[in-house]
C-alpha atoms as a PDB file:
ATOM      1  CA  UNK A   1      75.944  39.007 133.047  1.00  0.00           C
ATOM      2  CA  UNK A   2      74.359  35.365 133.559  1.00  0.00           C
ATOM      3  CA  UNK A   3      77.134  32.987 132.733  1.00  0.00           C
ATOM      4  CA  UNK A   4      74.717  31.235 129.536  1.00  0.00           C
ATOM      5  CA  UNK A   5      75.110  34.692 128.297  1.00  0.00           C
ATOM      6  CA  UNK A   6      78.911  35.027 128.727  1.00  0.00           C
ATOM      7  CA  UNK A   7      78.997  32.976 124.890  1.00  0.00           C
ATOM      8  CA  UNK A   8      77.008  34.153 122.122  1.00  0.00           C
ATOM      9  CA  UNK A   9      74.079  32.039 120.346  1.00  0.00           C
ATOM     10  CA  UNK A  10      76.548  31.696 117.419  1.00  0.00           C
ATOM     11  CA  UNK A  11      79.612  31.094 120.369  1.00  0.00           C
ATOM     12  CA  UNK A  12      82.021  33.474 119.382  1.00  0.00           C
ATOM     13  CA  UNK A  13      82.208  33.606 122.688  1.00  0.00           C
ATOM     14  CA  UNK A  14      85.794  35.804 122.806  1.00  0.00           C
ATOM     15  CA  UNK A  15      84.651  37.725 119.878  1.00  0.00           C
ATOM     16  CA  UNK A  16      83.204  41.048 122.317  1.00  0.00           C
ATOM     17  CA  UNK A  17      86.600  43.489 121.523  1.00  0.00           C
ATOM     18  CA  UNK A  18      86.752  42.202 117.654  1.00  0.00           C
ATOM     19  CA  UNK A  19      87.929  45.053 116.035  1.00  0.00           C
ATOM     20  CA  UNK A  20      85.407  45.734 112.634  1.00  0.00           C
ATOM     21  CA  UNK A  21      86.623  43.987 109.602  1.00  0.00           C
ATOM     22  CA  UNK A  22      88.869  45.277 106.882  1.00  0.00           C
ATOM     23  CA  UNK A  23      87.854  46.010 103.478  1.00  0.00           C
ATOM     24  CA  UNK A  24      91.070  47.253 102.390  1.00  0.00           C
ATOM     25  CA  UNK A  25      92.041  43.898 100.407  1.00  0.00           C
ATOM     26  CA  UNK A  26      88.884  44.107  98.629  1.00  0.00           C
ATOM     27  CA  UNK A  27      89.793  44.273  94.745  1.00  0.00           C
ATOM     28  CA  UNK A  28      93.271  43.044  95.443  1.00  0.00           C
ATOM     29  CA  UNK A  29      94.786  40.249  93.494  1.00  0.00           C
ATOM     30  CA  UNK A  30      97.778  38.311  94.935  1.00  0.00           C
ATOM     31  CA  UNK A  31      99.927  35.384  93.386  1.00  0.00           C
ATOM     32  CA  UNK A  32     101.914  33.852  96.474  1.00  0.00           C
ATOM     33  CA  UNK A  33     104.312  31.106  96.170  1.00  0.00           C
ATOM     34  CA  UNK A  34     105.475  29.336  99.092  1.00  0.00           C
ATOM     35  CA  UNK A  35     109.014  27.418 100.008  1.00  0.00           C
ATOM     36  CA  UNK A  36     107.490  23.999 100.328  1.00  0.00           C
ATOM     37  CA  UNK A  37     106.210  24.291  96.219  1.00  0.00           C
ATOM     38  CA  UNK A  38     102.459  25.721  97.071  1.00  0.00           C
ATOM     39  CA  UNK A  39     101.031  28.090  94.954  1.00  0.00           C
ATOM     40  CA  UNK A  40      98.060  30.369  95.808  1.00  0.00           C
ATOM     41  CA  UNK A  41      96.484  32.822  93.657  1.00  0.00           C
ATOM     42  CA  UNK A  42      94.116  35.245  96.253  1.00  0.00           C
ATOM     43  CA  UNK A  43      91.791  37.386  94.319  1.00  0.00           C
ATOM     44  CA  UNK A  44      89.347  39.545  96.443  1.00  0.00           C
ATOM     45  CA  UNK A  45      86.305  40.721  94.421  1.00  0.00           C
ATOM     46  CA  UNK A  46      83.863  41.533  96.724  1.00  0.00           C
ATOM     47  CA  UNK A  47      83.520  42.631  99.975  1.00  0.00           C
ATOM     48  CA  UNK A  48      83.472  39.101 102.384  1.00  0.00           C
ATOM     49  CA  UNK A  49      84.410  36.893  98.903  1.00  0.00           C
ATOM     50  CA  UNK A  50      87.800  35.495  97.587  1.00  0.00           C
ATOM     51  CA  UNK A  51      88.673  33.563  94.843  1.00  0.00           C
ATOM     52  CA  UNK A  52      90.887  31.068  95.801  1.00  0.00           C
ATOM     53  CA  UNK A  53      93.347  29.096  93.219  1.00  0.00           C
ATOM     54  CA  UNK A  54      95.447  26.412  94.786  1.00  0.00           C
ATOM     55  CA  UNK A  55      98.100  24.796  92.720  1.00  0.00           C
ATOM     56  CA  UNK A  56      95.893  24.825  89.760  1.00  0.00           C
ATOM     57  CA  UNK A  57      92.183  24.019  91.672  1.00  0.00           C
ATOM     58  CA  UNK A  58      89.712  27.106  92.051  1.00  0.00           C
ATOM     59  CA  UNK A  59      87.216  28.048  94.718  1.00  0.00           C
ATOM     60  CA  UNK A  60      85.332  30.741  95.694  1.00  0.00           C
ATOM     61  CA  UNK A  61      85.154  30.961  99.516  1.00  0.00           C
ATOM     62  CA  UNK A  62      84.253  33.440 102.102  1.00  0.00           C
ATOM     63  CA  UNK A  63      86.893  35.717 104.134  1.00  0.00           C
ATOM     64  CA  UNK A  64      87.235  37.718 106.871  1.00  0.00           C
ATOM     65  CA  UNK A  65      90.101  40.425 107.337  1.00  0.00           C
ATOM     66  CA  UNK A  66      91.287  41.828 110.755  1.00  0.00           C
ATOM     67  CA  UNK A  67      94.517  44.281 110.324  1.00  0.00           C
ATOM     68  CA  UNK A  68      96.848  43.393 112.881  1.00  0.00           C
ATOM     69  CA  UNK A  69      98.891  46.372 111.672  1.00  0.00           C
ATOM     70  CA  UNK A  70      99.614  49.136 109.460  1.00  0.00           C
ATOM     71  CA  UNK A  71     100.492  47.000 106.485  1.00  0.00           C
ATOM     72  CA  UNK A  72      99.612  43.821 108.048  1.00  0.00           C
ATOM     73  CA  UNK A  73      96.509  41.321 107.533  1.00  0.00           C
ATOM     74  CA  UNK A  74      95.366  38.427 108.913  1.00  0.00           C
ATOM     75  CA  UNK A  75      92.858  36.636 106.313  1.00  0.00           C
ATOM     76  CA  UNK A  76      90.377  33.770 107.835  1.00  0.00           C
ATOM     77  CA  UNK A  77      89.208  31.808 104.783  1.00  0.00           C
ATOM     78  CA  UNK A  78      86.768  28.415 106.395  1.00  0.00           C
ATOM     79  CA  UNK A  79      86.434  25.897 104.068  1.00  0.00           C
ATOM     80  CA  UNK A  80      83.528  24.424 105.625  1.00  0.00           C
ATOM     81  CA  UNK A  81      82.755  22.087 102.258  1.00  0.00           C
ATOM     82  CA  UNK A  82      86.457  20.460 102.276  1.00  0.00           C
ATOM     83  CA  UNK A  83      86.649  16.801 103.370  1.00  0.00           C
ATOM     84  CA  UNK A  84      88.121  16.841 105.729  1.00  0.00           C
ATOM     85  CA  UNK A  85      87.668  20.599 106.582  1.00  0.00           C
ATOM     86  CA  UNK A  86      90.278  23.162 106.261  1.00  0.00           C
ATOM     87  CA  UNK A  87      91.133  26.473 106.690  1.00  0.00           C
ATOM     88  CA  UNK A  88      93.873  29.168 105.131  1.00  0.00           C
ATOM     89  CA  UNK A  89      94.931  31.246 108.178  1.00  0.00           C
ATOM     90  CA  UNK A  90      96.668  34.037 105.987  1.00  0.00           C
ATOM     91  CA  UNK A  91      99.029  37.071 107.178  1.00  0.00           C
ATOM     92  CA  UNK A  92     100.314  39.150 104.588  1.00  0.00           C
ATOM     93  CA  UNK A  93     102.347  41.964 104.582  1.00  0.00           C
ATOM     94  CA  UNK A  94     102.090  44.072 102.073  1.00  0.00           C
ATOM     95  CA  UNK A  95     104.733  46.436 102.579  1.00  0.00           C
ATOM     96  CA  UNK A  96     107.427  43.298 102.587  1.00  0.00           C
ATOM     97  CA  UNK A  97     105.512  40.920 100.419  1.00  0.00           C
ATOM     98  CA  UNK A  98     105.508  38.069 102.559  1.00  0.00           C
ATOM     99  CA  UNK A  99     103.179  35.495 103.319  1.00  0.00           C
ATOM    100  CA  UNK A 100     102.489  32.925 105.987  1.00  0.00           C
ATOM    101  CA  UNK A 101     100.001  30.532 105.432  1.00  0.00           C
ATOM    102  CA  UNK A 102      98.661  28.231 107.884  1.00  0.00           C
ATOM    103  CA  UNK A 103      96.997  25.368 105.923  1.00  0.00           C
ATOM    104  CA  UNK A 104      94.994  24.149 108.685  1.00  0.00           C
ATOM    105  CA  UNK A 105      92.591  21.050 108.796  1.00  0.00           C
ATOM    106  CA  UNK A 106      90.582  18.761 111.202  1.00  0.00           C
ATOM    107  CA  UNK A 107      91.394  15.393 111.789  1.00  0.00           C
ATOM    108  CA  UNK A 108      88.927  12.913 113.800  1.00  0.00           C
ATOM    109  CA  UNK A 109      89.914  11.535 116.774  1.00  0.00           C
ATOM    110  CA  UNK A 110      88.424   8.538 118.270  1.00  0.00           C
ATOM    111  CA  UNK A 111      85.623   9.633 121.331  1.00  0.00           C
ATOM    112  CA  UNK A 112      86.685  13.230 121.077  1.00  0.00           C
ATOM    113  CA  UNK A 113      85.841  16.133 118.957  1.00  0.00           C
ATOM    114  CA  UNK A 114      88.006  16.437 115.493  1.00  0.00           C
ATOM    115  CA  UNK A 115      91.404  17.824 116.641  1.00  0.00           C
ATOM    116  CA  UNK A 116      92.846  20.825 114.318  1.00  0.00           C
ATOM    117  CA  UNK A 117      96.496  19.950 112.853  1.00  0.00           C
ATOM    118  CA  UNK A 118      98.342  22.976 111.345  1.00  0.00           C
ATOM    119  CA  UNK A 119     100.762  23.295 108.837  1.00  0.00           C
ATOM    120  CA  UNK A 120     102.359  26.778 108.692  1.00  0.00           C
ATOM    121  CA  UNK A 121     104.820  27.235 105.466  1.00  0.00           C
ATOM    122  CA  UNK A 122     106.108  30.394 104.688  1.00  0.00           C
ATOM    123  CA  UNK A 123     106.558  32.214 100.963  1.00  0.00           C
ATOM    124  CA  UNK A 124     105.767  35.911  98.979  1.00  0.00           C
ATOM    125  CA  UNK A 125     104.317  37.538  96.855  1.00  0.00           C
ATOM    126  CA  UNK A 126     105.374  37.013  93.396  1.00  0.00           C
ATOM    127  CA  UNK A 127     105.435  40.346  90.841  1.00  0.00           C
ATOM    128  CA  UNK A 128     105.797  40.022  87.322  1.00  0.00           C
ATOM    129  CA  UNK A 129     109.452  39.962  86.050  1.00  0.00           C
ATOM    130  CA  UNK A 130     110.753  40.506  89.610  1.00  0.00           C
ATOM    131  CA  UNK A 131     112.591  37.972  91.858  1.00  0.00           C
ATOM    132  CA  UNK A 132     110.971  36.561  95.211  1.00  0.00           C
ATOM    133  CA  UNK A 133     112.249  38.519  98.095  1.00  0.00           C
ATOM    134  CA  UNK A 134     114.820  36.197  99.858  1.00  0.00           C
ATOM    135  CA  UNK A 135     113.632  37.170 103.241  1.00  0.00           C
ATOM    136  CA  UNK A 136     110.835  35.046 105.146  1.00  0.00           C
ATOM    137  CA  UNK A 137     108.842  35.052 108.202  1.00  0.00           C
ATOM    138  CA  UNK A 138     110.286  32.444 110.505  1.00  0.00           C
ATOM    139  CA  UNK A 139     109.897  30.090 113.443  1.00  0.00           C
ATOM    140  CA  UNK A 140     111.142  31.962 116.700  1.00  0.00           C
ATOM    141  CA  UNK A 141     112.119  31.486 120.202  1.00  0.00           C
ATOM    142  CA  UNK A 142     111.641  35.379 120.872  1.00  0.00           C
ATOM    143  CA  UNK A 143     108.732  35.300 123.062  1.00  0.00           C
ATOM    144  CA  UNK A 144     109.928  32.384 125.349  1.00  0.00           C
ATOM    145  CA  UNK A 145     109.790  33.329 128.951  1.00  0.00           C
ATOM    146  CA  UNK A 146     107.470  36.053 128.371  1.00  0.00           C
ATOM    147  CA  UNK A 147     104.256  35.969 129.858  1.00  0.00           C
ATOM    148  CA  UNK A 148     101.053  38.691 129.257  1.00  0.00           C
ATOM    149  CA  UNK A 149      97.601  38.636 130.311  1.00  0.00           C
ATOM    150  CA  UNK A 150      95.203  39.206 127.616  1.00  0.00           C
ATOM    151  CA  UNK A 151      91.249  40.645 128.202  1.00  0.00           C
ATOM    152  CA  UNK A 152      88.955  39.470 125.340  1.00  0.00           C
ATOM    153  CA  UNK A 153      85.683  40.298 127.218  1.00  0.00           C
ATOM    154  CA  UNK A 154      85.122  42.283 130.965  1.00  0.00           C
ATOM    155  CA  UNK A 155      84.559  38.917 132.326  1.00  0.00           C
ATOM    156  CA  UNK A 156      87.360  36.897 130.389  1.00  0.00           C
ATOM    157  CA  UNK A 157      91.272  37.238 131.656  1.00  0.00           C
ATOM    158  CA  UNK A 158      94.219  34.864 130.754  1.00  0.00           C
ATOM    159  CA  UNK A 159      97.730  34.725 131.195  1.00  0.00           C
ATOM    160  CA  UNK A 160      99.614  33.014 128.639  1.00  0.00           C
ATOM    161  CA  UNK A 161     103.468  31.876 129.753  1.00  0.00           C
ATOM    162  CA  UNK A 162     105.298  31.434 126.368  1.00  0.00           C
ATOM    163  CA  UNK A 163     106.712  28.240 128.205  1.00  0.00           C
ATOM    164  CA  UNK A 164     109.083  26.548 125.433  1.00  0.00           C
ATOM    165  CA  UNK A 165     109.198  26.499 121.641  1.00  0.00           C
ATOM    166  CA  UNK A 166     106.414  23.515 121.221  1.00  0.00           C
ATOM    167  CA  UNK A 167     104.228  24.396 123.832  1.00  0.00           C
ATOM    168  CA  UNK A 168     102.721  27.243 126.525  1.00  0.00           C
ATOM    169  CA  UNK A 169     100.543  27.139 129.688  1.00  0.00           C
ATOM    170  CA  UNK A 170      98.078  29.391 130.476  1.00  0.00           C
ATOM    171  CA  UNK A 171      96.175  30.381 133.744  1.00  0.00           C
ATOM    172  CA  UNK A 172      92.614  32.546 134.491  1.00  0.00           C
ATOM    173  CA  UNK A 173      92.261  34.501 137.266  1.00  0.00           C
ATOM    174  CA  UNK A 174      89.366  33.446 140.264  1.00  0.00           C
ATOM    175  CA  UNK A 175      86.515  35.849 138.455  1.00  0.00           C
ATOM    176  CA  UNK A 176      86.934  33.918 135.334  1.00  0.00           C
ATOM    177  CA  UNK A 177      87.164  30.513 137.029  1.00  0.00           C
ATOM    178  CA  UNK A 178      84.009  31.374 138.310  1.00  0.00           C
ATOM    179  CA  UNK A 179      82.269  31.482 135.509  1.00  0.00           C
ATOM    180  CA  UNK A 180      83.268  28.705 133.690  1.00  0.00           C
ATOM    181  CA  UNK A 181      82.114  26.316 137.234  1.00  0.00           C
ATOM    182  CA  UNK A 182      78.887  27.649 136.831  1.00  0.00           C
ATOM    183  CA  UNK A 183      78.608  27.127 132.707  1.00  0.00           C
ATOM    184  CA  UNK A 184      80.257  23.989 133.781  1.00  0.00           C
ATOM    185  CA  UNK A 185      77.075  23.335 136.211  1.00  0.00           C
ATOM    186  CA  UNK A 186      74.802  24.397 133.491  1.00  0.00           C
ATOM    187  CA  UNK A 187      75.949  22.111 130.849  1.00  0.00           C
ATOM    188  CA  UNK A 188      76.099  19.101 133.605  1.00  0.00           C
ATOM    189  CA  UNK A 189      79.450  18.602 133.494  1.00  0.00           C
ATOM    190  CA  UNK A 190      82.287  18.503 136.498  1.00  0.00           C
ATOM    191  CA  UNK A 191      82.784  22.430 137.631  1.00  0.00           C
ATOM    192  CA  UNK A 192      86.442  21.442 137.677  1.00  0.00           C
ATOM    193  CA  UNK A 193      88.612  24.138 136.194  1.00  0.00           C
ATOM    194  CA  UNK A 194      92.331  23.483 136.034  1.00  0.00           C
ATOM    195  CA  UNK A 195      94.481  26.030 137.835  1.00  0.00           C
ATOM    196  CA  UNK A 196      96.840  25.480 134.838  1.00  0.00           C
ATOM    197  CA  UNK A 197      96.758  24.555 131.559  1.00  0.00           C
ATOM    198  CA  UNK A 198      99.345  23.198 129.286  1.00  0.00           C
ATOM    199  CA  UNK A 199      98.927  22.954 125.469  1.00  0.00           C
ATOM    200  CA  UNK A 200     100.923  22.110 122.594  1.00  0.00           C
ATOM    201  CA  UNK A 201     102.123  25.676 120.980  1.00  0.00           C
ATOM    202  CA  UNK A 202     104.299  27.363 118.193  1.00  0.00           C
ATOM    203  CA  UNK A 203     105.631  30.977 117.644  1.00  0.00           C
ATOM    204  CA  UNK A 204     106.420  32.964 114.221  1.00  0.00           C
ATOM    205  CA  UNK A 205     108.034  36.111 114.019  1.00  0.00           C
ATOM    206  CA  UNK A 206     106.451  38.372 111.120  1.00  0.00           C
ATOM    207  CA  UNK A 207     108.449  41.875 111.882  1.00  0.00           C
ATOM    208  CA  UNK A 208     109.884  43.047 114.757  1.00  0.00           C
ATOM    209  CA  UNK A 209     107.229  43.526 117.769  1.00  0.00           C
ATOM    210  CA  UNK A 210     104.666  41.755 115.500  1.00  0.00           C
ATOM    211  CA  UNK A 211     104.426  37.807 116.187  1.00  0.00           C
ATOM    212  CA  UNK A 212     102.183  35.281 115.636  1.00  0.00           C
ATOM    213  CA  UNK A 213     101.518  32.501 118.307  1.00  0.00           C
ATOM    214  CA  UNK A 214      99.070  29.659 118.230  1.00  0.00           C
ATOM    215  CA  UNK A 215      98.268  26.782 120.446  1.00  0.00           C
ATOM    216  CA  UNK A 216      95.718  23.987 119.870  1.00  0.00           C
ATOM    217  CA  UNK A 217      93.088  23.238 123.210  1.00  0.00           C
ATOM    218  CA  UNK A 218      93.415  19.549 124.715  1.00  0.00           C
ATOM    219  CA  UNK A 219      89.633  19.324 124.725  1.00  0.00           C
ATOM    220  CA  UNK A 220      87.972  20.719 121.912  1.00  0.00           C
ATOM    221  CA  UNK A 221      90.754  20.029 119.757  1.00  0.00           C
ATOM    222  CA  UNK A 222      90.556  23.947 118.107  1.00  0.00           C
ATOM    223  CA  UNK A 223      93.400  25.807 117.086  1.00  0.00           C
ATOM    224  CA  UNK A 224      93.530  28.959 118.450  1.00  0.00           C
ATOM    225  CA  UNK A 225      95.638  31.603 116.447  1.00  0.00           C
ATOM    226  CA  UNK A 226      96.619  35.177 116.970  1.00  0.00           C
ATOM    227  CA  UNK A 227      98.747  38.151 115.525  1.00  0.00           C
ATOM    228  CA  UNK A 228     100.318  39.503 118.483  1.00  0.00           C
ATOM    229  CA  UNK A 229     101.704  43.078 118.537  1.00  0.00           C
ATOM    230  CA  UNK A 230     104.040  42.874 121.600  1.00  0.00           C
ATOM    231  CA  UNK A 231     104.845  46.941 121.665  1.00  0.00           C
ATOM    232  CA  UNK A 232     101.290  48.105 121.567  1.00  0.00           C
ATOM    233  CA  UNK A 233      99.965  45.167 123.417  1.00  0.00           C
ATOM    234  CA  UNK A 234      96.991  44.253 121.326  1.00  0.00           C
ATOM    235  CA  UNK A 235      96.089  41.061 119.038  1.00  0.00           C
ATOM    236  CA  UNK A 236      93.680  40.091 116.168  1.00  0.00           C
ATOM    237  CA  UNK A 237      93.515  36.425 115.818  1.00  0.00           C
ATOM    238  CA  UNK A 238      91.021  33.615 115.161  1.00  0.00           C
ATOM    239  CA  UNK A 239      90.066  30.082 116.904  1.00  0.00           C
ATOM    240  CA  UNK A 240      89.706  27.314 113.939  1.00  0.00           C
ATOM    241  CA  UNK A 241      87.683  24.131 115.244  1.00  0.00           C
ATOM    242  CA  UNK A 242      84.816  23.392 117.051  1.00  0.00           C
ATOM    243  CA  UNK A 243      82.280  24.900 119.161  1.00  0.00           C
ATOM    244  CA  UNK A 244      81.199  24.152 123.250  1.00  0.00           C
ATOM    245  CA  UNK A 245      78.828  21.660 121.448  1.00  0.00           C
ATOM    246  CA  UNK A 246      81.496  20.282 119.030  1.00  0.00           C
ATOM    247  CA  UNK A 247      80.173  21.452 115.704  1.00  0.00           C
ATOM    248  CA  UNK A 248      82.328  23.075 113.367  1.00  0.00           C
ATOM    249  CA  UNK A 249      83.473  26.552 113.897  1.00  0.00           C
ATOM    250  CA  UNK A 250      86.037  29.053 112.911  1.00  0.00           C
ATOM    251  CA  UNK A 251      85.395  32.970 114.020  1.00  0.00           C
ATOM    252  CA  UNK A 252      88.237  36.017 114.462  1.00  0.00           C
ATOM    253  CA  UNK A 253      88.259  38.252 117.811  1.00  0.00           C
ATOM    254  CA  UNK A 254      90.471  40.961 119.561  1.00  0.00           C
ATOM    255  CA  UNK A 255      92.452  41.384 122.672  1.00  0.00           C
ATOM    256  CA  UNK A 256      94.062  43.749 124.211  1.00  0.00           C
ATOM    257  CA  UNK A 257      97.097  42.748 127.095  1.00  0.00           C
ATOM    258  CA  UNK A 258      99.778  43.838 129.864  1.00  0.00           C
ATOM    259  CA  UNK A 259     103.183  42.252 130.526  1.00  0.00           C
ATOM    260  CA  UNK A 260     103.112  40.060 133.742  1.00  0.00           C
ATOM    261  CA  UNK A 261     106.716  40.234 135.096  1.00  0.00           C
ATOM    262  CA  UNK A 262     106.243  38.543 138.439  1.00  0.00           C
ATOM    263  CA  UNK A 263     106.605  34.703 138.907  1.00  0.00           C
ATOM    264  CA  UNK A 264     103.161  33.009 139.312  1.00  0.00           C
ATOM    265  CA  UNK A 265     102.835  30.271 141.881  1.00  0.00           C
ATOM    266  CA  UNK A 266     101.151  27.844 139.288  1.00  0.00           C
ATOM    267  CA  UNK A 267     104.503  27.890 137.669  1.00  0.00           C
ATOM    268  CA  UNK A 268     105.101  25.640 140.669  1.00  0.00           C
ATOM    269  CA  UNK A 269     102.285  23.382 140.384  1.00  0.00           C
ATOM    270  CA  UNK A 270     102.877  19.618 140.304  1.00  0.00           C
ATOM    271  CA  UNK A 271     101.703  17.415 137.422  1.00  0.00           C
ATOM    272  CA  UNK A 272      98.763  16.331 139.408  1.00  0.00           C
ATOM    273  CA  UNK A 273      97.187  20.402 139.985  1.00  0.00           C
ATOM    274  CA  UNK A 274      96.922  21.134 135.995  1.00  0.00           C
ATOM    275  CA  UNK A 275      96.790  19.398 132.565  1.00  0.00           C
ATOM    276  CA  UNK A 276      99.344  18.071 130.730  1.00  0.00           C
ATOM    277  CA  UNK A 277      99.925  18.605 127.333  1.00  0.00           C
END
């Protein structure tokens, strides 16, 4: 593969494993309230189309739907149209009736692309002369100290080290640090490629072995946001934010992992070897 063809026309560049779409929330209706006071009314009619209500405004927006598990979706909804854009990064559970919501937008940074900001609240499913279940998703410190190496293409390998509670680093193996010099070269830019990366990060906890855990990129400023099962290894997520050429873009892939147990030597790196957060 020629590295201007390791990312798609469209990008999507890490969207090669994406599992095909769900359709099973098509015709569903859902009225979720959330702790902070939000309520959303979700109403799929059609097969890629959702009617959205948002305390009290109405839209009708396009979706996409990956299953991250048996009873478990993860709902993309880009409101391209929104000033300033936003996004509802939805996982619902349908067998609990909770909801997390990340109510995600872009904010513009001064010389640098639009940096994603995301605000994750937490709620259910409301049903018609029942209470709200008093059990939420949550904030968690589960995954800390874990690390796992995740393949979303045969030429794209990271390990993620689920560092601390607000942030992670991650680290690509020589093959894929090859490729990105030479894209690097392409795009006449310095084929510099950090040895280690830190970014700002947060984990949920959904169920047991099912977590989410997002991190937003230094550079491009996109939010990058997955539903990780840690048992079976495998993730559905999305990235929310801007493309190589800093447009707007928001797409869903799939990834499969491995645990890494052994210590990496970048965990020893000093400041100077990687980026800072």
């Amino acid at each position: 593969m020629k590295p201007n063809e390791f990312f798609q026309e469209t990008f999507e560049g890490l969207s090669q494993y994406r599992i095909p779409y769900s359709r099973e929330l098509e015709g569903k209706y859902y009225e979720i309230i959330f702790d902070n006071g939000t309520e959303l009314d979700l109403n799929f009619f059609a097969r890629d189309k959702v009617t959205v209500i948002e305390n009290g405004e109405t839209a009708v927006e396009t979706y996409h739907c990956l299953k991250a598990e048996d009873t478990v979706y993860f709902v993309l909804i880009d409101r391209k149209k929104r000033h300033p854009r936003s996004g509802l990064l939805i996982i619902i559970d349908v067998a609990t009736d909770l909801v997390t919501c990340n109510f995600a937008y872009q904010k513009d940074r001064p010389g640098k692309p639009s940096i994603t900001v995301p605000n994750v609240q937490f709620g259910a499913i409301k049903h018609d002369g029942k209470p709200l279940p008093e059990e939420r998703h949550c904030f968690t410190e589960d995954l800390i100290g874990r690390k796992i190496k995740w393949q979303y293409n045969p030429l794209f390998k990271i390990i993620h080290v689920y560092h601390a509670p607000d942030h992670y680093f991650c680290t690509v193996d020589e093959e894929t640090r090859e490729v990105f010099r030479k894209l690097a070269i392409e795009a006449g830019q310095e084929p510099r490629v950090p040895k280690l990366i830190y970014e700002q990060a947060f984990y949920c906890k959904i169920r047991k072995n099912i977590y989410v855990f997002s991190w937003i990129e230094k550079g491009s400023g996109t939010e990058g946001f997955i539903v990780m099962n840690t048992e079976r290894l495998i993730d559905v997520g999305c990235f929310f934010g801007n493309n190589p050429q800093g447009d707007p873009e928001g797409y869903m892939f799939s990834a499969y992992g491995e645990w890494v147990n052994e210590h990496l030597p970048e965990e020893d790196m000093e400041p100077d070897d990687r980026y800072d957060i």
